[in-house]
N, C-alpha and C. Protein backbone atom coordinates (compact mmCIF):
# COMPACT_ATOMS: atom_id res chain seq x y z
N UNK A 1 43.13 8.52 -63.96
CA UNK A 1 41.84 7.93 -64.21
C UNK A 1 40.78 9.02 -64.26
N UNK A 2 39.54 8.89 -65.09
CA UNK A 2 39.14 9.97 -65.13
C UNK A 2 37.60 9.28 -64.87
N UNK A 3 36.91 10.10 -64.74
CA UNK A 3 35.58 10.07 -63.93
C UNK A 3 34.82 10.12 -64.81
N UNK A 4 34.14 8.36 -65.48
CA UNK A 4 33.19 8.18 -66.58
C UNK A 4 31.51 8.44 -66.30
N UNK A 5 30.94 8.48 -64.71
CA UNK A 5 29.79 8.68 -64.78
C UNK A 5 29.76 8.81 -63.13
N UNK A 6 28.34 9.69 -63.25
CA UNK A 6 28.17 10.15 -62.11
C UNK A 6 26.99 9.57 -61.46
N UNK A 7 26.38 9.00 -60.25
CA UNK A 7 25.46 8.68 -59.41
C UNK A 7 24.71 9.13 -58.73
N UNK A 8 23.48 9.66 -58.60
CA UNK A 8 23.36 10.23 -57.49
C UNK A 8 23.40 9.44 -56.39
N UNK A 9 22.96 9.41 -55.05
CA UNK A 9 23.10 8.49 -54.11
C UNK A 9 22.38 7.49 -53.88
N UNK A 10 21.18 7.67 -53.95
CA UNK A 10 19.51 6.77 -54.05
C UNK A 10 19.84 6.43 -55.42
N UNK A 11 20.12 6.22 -56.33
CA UNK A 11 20.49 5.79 -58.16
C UNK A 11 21.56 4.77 -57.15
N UNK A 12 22.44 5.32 -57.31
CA UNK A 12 23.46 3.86 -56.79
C UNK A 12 22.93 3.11 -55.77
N UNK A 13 22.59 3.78 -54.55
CA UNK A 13 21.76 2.46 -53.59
C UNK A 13 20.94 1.17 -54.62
N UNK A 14 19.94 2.35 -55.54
CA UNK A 14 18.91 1.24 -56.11
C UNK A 14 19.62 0.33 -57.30
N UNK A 15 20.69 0.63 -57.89
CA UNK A 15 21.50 -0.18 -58.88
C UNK A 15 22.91 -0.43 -58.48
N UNK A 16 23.58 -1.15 -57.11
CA UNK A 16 24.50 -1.04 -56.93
C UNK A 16 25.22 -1.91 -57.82
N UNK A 17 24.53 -2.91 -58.35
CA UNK A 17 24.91 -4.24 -58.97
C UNK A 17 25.30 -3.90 -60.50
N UNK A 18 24.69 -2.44 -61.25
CA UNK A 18 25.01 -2.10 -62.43
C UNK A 18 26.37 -1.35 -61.90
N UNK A 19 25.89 -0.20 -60.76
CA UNK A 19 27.20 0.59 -60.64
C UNK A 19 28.35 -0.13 -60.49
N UNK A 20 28.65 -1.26 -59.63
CA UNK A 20 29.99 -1.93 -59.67
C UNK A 20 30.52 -2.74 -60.88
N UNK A 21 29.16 -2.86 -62.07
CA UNK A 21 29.93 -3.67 -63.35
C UNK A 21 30.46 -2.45 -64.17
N UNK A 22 29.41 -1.25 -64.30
CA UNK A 22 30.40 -0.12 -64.92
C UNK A 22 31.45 0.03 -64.53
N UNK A 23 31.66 0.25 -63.39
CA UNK A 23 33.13 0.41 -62.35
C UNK A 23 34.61 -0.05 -63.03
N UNK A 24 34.01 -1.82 -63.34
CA UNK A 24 34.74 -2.65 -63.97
C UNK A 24 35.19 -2.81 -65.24
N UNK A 25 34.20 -2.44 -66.03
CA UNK A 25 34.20 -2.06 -67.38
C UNK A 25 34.45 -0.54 -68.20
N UNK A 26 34.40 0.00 -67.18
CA UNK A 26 33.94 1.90 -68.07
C UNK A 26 34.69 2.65 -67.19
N UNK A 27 35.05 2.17 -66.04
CA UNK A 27 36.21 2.94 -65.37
C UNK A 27 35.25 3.47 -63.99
N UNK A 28 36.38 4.53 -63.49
CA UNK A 28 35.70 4.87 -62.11
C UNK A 28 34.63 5.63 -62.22
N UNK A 29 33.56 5.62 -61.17
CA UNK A 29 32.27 5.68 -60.87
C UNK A 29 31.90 6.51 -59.96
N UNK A 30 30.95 7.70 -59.75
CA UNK A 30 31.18 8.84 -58.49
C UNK A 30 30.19 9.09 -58.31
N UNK A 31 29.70 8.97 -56.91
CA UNK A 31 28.58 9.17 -56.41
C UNK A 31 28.19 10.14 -55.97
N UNK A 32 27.24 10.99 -56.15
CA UNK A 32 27.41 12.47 -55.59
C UNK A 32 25.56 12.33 -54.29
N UNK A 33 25.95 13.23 -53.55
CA UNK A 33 25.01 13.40 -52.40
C UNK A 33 24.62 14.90 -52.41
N UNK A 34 23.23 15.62 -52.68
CA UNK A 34 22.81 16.96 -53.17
C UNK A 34 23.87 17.03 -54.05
N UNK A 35 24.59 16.99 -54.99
CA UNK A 35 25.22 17.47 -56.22
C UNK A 35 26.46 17.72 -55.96
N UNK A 36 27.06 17.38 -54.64
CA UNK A 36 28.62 17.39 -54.97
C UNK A 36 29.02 16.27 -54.81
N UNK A 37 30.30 15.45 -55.30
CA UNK A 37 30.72 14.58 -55.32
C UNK A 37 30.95 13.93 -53.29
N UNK A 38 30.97 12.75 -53.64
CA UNK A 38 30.74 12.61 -51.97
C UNK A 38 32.04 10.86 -52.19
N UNK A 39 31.90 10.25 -53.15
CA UNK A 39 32.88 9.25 -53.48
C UNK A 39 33.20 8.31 -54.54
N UNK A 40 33.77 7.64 -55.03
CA UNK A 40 34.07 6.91 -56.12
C UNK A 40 34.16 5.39 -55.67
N UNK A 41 33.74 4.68 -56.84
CA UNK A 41 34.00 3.48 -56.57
C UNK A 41 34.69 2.79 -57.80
N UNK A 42 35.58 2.38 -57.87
CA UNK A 42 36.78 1.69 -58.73
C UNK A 42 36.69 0.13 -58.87
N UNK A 43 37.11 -0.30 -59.22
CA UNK A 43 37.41 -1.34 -60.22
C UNK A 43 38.47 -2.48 -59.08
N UNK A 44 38.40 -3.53 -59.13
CA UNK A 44 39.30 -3.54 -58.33
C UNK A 44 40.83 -3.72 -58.77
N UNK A 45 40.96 -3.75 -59.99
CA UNK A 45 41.82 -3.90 -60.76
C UNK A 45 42.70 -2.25 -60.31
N UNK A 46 41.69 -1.22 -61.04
CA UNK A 46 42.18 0.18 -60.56
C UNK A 46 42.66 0.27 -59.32
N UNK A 47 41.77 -0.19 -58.08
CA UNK A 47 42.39 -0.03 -56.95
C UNK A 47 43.80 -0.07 -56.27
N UNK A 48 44.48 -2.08 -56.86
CA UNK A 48 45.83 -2.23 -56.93
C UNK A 48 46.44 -1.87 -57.82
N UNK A 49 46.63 -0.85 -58.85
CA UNK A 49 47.16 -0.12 -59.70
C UNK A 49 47.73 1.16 -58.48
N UNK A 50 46.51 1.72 -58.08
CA UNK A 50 46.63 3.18 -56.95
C UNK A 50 47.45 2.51 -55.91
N UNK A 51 46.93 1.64 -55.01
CA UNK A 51 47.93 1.41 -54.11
C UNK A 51 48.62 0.42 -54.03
N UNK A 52 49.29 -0.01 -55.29
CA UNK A 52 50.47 -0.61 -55.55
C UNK A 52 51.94 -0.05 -54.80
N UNK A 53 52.76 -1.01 -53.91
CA UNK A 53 53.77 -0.49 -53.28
C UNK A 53 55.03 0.15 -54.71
N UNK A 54 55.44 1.04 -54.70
CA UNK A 54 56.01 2.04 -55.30
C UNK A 54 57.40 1.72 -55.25
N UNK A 55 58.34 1.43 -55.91
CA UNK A 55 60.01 0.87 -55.69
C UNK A 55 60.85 2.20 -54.76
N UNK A 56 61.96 2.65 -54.02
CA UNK A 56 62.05 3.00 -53.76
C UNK A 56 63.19 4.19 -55.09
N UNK A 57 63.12 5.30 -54.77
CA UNK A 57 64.19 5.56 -55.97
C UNK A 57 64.99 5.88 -56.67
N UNK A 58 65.80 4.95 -55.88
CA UNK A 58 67.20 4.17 -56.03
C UNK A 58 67.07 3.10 -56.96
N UNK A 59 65.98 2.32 -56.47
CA UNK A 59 65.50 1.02 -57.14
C UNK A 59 65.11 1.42 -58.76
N UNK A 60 64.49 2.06 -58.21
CA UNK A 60 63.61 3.05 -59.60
C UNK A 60 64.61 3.03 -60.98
N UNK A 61 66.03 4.00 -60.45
CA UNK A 61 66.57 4.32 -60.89
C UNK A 61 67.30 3.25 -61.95
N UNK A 62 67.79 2.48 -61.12
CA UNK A 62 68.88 1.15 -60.89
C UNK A 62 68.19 0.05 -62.02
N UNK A 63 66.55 0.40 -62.24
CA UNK A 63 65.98 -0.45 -63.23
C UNK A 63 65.87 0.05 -64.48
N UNK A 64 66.11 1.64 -64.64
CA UNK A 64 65.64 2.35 -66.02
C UNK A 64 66.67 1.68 -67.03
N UNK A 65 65.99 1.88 -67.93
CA UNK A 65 66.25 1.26 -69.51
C UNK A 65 67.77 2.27 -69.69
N UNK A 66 67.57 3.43 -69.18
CA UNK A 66 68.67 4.70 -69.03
C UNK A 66 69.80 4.49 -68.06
N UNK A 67 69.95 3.50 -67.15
CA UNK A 67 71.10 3.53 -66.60
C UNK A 67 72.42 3.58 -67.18
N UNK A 68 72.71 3.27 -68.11
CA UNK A 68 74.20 3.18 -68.71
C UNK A 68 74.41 3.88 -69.73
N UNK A 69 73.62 4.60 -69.77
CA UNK A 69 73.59 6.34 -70.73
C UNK A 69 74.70 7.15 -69.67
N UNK A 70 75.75 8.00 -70.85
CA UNK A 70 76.45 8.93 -70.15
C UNK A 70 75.72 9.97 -70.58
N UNK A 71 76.23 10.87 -69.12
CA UNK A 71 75.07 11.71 -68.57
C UNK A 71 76.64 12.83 -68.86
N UNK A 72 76.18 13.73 -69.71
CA UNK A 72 77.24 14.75 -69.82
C UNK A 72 76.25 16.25 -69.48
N UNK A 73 76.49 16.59 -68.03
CA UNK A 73 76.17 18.01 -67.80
C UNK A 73 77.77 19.28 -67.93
N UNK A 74 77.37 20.19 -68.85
CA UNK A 74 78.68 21.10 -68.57
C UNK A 74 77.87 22.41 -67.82
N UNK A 75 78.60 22.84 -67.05
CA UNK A 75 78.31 24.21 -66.02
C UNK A 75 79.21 25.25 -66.32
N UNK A 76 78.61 26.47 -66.27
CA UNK A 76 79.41 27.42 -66.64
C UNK A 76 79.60 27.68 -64.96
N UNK A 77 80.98 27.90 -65.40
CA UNK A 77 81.75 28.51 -64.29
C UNK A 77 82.34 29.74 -63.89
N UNK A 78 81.75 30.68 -64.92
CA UNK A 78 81.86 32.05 -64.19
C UNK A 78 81.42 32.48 -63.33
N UNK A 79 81.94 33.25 -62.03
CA UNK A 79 81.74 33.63 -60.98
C UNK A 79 79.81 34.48 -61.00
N UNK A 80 79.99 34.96 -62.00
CA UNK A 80 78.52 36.00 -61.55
C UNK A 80 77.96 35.47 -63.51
N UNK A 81 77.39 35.76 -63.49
CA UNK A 81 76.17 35.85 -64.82
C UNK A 81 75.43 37.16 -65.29
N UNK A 82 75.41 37.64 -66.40
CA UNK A 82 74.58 38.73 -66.82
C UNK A 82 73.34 38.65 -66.74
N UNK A 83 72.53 39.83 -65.92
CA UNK A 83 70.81 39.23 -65.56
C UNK A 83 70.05 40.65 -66.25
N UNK A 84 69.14 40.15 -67.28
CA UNK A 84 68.47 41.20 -67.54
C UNK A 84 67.36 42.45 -66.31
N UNK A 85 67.41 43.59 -66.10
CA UNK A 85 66.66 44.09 -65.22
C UNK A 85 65.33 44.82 -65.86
């Protein structure tokens, strides 16, 4: 997600009601305090996107469109390898 507009701190106090519809509409929102960023405010949509519980992955795996693809790795099996110096 990328960071569509910036706030200063007194700007968002006095328009919190615009800052949370941009939020919603235009993406995340960052409030800065003397000129460095100090926090964001998201969407709440964005929010459960970020901390959406994550499959474990095994699960992950076990669901890809790729499971029943053969997986052909060949390894060379010579003892040592030629290494440029």
């Amino acid at each position: 997600m990328e960071i569509r507009h910036k706030w200063q701190l007194q700007t968002a106090k006095a328009r919190l009601s615009s800052l949370i519809k941009n939020a919603d509409s235009e993406g995340p929102q960052e409030i800065t305090i003397r000129g460095k960023a100090a926090a964001v405010i998201l969407s709440r949509e964005d929010y459960e996107k970020l901390t959406a519980k994550k499959p474990a992955f095994l699960q992950f795996m076990r669901q890809s469109p790729l499971r029943d693809t053969a997986l052909e790795i060949e390894r060379d099996s010579s003892p040592a390898r030629e290494v440029e110096l």
